[in-house]
Protein backbone atom coordinates (compact mmCIF):
# COMPACT_ATOMS: atom_id res chain seq x y z
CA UNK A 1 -170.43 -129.97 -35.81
CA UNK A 2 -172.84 -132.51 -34.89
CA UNK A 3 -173.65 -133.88 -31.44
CA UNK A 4 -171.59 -137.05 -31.94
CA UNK A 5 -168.67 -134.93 -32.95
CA UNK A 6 -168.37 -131.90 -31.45
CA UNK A 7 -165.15 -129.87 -32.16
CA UNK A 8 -162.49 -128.80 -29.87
CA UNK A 9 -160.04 -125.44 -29.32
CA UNK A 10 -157.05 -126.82 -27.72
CA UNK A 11 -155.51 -123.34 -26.59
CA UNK A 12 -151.74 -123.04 -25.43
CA UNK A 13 -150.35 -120.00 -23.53
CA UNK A 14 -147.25 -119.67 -23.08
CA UNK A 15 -144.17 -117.90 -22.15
CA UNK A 16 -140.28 -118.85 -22.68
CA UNK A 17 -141.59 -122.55 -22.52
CA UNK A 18 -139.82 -123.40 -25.86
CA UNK A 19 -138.02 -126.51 -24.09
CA UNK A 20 -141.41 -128.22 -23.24
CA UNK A 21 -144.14 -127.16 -25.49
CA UNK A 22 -143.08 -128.95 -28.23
CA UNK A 23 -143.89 -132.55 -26.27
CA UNK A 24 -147.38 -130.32 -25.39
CA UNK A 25 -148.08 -129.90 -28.87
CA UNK A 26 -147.07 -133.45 -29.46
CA UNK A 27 -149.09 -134.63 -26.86
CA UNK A 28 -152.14 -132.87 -29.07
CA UNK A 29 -151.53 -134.20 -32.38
CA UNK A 30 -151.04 -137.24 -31.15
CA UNK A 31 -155.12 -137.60 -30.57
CA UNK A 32 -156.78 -140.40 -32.34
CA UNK A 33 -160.08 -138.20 -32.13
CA UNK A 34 -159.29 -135.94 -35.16
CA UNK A 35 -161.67 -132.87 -34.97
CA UNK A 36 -159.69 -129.95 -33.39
CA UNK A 37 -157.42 -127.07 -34.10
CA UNK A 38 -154.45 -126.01 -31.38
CA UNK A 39 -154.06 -122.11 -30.47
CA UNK A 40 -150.99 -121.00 -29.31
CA UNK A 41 -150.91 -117.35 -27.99
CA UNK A 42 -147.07 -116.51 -26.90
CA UNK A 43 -146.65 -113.91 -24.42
CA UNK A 44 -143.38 -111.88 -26.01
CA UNK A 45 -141.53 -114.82 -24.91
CA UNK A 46 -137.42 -114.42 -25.07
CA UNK A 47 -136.49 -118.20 -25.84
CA UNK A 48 -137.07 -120.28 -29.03
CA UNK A 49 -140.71 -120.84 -28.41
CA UNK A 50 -142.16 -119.05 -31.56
CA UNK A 51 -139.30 -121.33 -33.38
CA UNK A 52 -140.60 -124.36 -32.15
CA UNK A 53 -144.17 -123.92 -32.70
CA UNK A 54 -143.59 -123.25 -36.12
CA UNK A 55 -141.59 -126.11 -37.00
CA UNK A 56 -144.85 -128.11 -36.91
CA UNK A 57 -146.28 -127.75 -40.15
CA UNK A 58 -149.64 -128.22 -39.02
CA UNK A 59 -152.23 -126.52 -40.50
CA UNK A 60 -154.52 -126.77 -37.01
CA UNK A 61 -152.37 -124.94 -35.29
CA UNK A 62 -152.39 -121.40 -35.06
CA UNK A 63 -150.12 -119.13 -33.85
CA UNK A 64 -150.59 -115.71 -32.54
CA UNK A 65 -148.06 -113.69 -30.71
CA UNK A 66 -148.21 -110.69 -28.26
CA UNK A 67 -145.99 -107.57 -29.01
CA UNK A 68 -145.83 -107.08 -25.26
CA UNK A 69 -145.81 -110.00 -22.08
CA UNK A 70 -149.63 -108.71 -21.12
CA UNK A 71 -149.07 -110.43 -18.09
CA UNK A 72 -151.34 -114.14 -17.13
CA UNK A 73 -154.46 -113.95 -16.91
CA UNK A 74 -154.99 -111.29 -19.96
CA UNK A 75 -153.22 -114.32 -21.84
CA UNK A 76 -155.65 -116.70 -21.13
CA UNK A 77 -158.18 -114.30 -22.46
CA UNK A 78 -156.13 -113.42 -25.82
CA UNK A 79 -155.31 -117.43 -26.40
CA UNK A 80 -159.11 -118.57 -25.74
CA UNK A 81 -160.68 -116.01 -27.84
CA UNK A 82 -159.49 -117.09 -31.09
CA UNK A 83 -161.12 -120.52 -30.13
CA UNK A 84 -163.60 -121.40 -32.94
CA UNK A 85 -165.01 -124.60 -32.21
CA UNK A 86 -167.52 -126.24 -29.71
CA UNK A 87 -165.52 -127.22 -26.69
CA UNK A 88 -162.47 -125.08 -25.63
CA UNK A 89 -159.29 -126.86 -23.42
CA UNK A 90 -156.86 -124.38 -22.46
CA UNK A 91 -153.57 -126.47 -21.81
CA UNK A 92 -150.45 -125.16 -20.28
CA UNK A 93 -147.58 -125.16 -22.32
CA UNK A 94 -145.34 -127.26 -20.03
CA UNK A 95 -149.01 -130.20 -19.43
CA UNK A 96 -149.73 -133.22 -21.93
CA UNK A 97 -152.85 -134.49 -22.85
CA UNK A 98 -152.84 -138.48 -22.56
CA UNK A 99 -153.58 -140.76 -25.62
CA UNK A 100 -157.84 -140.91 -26.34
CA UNK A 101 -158.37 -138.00 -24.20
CA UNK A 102 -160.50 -135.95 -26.66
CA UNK A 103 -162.26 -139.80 -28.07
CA UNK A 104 -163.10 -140.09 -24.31
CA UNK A 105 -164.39 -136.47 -23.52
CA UNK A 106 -166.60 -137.54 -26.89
CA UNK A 107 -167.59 -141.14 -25.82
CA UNK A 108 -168.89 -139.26 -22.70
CA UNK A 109 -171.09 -136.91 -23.85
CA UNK A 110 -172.73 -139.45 -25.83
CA UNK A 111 -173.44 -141.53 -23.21
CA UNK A 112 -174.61 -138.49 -21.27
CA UNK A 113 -176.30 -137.23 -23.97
CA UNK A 114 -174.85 -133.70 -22.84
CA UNK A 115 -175.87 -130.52 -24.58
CA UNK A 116 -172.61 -129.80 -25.96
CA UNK A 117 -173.29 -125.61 -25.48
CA UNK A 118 -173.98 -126.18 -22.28
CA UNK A 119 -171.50 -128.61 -20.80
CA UNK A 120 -168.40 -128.37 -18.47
CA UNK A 121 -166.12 -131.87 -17.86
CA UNK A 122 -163.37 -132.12 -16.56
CA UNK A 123 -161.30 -135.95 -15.73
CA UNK A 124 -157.93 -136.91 -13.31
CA UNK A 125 -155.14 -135.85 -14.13
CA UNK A 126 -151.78 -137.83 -13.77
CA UNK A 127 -148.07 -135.97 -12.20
CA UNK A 128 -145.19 -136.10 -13.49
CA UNK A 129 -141.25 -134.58 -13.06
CA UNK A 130 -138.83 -133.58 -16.27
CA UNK A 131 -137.24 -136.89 -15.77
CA UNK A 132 -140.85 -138.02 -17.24
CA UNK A 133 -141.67 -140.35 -13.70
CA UNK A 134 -144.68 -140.38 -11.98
CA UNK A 135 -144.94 -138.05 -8.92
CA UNK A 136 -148.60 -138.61 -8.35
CA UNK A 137 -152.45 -138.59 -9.23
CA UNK A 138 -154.76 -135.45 -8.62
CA UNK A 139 -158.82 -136.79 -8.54
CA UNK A 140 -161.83 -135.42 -7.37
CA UNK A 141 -162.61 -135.82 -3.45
CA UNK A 142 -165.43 -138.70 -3.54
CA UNK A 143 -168.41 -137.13 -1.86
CA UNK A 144 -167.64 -133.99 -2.66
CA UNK A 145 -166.48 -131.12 -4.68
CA UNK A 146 -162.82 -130.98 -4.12
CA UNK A 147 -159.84 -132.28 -5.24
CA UNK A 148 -157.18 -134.25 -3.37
CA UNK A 149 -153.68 -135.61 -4.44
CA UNK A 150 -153.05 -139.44 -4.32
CA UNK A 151 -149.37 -141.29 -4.29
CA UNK A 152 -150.52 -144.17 -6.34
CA UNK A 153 -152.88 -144.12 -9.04
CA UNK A 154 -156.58 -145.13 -8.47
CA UNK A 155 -157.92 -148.82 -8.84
CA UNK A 156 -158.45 -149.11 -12.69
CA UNK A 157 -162.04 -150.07 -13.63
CA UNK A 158 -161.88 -151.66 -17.37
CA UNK A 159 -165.52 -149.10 -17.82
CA UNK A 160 -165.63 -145.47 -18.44
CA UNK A 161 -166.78 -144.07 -14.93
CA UNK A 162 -168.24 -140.69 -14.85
CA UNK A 163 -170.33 -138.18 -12.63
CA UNK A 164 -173.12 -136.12 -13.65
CA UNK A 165 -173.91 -132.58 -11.32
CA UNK A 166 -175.69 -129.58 -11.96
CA UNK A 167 -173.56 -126.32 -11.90
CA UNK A 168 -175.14 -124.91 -9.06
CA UNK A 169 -174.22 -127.95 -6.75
CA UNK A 170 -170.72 -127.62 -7.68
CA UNK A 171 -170.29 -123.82 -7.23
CA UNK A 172 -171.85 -124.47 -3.92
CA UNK A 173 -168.97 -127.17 -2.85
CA UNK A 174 -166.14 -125.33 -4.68
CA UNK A 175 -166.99 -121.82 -3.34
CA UNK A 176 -167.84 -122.85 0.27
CA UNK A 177 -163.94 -123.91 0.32
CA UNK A 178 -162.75 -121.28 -1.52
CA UNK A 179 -161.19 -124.16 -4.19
CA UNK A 180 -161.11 -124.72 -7.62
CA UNK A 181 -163.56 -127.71 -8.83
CA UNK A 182 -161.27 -129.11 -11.18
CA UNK A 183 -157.46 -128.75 -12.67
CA UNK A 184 -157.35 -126.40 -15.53
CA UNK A 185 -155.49 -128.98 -17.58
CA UNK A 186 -158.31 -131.48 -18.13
CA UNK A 187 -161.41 -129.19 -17.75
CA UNK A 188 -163.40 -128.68 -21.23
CA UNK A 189 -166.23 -126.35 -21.57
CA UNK A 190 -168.33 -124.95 -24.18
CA UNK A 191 -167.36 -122.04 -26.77
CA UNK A 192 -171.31 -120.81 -25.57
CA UNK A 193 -170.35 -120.54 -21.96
CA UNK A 194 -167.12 -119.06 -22.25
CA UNK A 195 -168.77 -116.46 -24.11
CA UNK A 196 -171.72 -116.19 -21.65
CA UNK A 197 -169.51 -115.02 -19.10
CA UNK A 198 -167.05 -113.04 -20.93
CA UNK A 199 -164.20 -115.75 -21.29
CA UNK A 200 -161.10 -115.13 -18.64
CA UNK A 201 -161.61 -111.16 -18.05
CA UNK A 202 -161.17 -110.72 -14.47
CA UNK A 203 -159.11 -108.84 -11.75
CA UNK A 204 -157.41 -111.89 -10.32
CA UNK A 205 -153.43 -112.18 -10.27
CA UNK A 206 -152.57 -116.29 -9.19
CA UNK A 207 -156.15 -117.80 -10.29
CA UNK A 208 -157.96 -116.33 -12.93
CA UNK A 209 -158.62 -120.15 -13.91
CA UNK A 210 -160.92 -120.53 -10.50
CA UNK A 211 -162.23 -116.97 -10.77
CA UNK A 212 -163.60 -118.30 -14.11
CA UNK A 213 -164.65 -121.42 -13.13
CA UNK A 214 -166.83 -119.76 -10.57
CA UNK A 215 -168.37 -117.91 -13.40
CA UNK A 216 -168.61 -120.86 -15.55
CA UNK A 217 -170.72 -122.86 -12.52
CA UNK A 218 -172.82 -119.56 -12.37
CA UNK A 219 -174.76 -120.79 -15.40
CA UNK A 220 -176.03 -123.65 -14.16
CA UNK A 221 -174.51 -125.96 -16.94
CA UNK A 222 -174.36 -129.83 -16.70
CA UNK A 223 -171.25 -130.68 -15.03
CA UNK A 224 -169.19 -133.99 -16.06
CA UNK A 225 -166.42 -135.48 -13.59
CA UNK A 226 -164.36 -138.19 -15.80
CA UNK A 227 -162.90 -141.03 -13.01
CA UNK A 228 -159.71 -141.48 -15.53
CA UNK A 229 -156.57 -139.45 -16.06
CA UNK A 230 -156.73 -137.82 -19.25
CA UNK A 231 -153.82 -135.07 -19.15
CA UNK A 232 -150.47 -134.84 -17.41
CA UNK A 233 -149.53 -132.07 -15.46
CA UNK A 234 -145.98 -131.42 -15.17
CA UNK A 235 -144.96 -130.27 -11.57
CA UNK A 236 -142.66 -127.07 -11.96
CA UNK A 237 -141.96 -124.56 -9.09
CA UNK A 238 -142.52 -121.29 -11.32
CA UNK A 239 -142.90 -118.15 -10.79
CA UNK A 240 -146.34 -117.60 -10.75
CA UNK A 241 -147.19 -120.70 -8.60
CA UNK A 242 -143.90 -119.20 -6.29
CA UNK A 243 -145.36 -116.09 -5.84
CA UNK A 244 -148.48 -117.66 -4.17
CA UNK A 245 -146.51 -118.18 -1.15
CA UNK A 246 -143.65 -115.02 -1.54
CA UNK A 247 -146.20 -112.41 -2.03
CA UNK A 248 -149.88 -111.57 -0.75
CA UNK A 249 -151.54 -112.61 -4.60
CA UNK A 250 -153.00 -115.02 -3.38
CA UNK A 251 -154.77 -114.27 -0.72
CA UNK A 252 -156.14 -110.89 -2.04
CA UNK A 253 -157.30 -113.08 -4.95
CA UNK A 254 -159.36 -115.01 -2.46
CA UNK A 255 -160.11 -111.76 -0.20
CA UNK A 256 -161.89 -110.59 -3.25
CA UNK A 257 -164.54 -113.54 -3.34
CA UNK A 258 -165.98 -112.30 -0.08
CA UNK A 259 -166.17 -109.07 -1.08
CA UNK A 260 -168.01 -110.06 -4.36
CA UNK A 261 -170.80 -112.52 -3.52
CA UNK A 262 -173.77 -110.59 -1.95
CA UNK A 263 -175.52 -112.58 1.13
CA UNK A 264 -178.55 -112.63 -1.56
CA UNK A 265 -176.44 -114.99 -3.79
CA UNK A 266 -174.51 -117.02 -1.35
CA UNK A 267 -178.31 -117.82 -0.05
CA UNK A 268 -179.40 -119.03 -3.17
CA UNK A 269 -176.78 -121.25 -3.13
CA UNK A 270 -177.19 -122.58 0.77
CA UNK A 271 -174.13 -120.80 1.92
CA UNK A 272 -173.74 -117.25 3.66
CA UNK A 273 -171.56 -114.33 3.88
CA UNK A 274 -170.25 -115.12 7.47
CA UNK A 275 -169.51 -118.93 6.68
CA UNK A 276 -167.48 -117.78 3.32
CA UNK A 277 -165.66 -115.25 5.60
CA UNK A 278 -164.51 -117.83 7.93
CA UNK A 279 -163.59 -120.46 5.54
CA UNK A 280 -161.36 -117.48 3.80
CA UNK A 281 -159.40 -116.27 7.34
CA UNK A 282 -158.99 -120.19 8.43
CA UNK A 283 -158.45 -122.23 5.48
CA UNK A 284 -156.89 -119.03 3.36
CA UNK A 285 -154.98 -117.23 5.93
CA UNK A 286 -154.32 -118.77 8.93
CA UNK A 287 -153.65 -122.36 7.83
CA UNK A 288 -151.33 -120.66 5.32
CA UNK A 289 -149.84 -119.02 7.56
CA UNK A 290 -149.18 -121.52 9.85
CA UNK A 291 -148.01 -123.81 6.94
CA UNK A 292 -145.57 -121.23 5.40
CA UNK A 293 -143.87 -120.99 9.26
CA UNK A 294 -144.06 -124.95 9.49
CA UNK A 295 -141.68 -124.67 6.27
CA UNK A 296 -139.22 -122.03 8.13
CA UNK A 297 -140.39 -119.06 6.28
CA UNK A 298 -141.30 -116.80 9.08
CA UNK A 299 -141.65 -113.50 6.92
CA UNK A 300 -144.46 -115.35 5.01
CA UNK A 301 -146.55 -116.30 7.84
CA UNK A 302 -145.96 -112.82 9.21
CA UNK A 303 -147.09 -110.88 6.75
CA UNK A 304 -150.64 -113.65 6.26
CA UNK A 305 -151.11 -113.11 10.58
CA UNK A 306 -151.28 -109.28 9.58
CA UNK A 307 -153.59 -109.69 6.79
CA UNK A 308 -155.82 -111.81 8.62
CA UNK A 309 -156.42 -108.89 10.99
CA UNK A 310 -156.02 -106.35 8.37
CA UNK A 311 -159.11 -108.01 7.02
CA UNK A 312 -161.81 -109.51 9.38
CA UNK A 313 -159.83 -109.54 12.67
CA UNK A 314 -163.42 -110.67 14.71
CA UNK A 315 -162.94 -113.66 13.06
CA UNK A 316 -159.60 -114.05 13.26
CA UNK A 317 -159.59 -113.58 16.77
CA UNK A 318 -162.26 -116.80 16.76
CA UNK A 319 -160.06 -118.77 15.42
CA UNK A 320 -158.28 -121.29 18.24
CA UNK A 321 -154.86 -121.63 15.45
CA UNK A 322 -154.94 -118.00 15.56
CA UNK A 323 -153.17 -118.16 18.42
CA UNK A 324 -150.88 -121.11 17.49
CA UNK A 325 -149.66 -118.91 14.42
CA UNK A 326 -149.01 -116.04 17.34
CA UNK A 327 -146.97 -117.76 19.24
CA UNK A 328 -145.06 -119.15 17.03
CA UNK A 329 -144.45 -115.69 15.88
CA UNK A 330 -143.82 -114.44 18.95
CA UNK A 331 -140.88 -116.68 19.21
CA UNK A 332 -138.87 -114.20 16.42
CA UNK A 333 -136.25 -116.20 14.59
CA UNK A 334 -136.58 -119.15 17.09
CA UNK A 335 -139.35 -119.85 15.30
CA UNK A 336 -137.45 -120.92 12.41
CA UNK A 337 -135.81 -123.99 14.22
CA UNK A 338 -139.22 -124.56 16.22
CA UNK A 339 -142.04 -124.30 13.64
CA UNK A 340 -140.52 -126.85 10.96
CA UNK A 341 -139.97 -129.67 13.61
CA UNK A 342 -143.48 -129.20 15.54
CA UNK A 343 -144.98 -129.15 11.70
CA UNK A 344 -143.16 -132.58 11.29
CA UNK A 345 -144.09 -133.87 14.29
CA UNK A 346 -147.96 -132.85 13.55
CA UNK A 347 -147.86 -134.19 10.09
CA UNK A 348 -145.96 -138.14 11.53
CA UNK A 349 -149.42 -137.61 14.36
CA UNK A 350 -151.94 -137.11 10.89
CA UNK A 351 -150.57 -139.89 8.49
């Protein structure tokens, strides 16, 4: 490796994708920027995924497959650990990188003149369905460190665009919402810091990608926002973005975060225990809660209204849509015809 061409660790988990990683791997190869190796760590799957990985006779690609489904987030450990270059991607097995993606992530860190053990970027990224059309664009909230979702694509600027933070500055924007700073598709980051911080291991369940991203903004690394879409994510209802809304995962994921950062770190970083706590019960909970009845599903935005006061009711209890998610529960199955057409209504009022 040298600083003009640092090497990449495109790593692939996967599970009984075999009908879509193939156009992932594709999507890889297809890189004019020629200095990287693909790792593919397959979680037991049933399908033909091990077949299709192996009828690319590549020799940067390595396979590596689990005796037993481990479960997520240990697989984003097992398939990033094997990484053996400078920069590590981990792509999901159903995403696509776009053409010049890796030549881009390269042009910018020249022109940044990054430390390339010491860097996190991360770009747009681009939707898309299985019939291969554009649902949509996914950028970084200007002004801030969040991302919204856009449905049609950015002005084009015929110049490479890009934003330089410190870590510390991000964490502080990310964590204060309780949101990841950036899609795990298109964020790159070095082999040094994933091994800084002990790569994925973690006790999340839905985000182990944040939880490390948290970690990964904990060193204090220089931070690189791309203003182009260099991967596509493909927008699939499965079962572990499903089971976000079904089951409590998620919000015990997030739950965890305020039990984690002491009052001594979260003042380092200009934020404090009681302001993470209430961005958790209203932005976590409540406006869940509120969403999942606005969509008819009143046993969701039950169970959220108990956790809420399972959890930090004081707060709760501060909280003026508190009592809109209350009486819309109170309403029993009513609520089901009620919610979804005041939810309607609100969102016509917003847009």
């Amino acid at each position: 490796m040298t600083q003009n061409q640092p090497t990449f660790s495109i790593c692939i988990p996967n599970y009984n994708y075999g009908h879509l990683i193939g156009d992932t791997l594709q999507s890889v190869l297809d890189q004019s920027y020629p200095h990287f190796e693909i790792i593919v760590a397959d979680n037991a799957s049933t399908d033909d995924s091990v077949a299709v990985v192996e009828k690319f006779k590549d020799p940067r690609i390595r396979l590596y497959q689990n005796r037993y489904n481990i479960g997520f987030a240990p697989n984003l450990q097992r398939v990033t650990q094997y990484a053996q270059n400078d920069l590590i991607n981990l792509l999901s097995s159903d995403d696509q990188m776009k053409p010049g993606a890796l030549e881009t992530f390269v042009e910018v860190i020249q022109q940044a003149g990054a430390d390339v053990n010491n860097v996190v970027l991360y770009s747009d990224t681009e939707y898309f369905d299985n019939d291969n059309r554009i649902t949509g664009y996914q950028r970084k909230v200007p002004g801030a460190f969040d991302l919204q979702m856009l449905t049609s694509p950015p002005a084009p600027s015929p110049d490479l665009k890009f934003e330089v933070y410190t870590g510390r500055d991000v964490l502080k924007g990310a964590l204060s919402r309780l949101r990841a700073f950036a899609p795990m598709l298109s964020t790159v980051y070095s082999r040094a810091l994933w091994q800084a911080v002990e790569g994925y291991n973690n006790t999340r369940t839905i985000g182990p990608d944040k939880h490390f991203g948290y970690k990964l903004l904990g060193q204090n690394p220089q931070v690189i926002y791309i203003a182009r879409a260099l991967y596509r994510y493909r927008f699939l209802t499965s079962a572990n973005f499903a089971t976000q809304f079904s089951t409590l995962k998620q919000v015990s994921d997030d739950y965890l975060y305020t039990l984690e950062w002491s009052a001594k770190d979260l003042n380092a970083l200009g934020l404090s225990q009681k302001g993470l706590i209430h961005t958790f019960i209203k932005k976590r909970v409540i406006e869940y809660a509120l969403r999942q009845l606005g969509k008819g599903h009143y046993a969701n935005g039950f169970r959220l209204f108990c956790y809420a006061f399972a959890s930090y009711p004081g707060t709760a209890l501060r909280i003026p849509k508190t009592y809109a998610v209350l009486g819309l529960l109170m309403m029993g199955p009513l609520s089901k015809v009620v919610a979804p057409l005041l939810f309607r209504a609100y969102r016509n009022l917003s847009e």
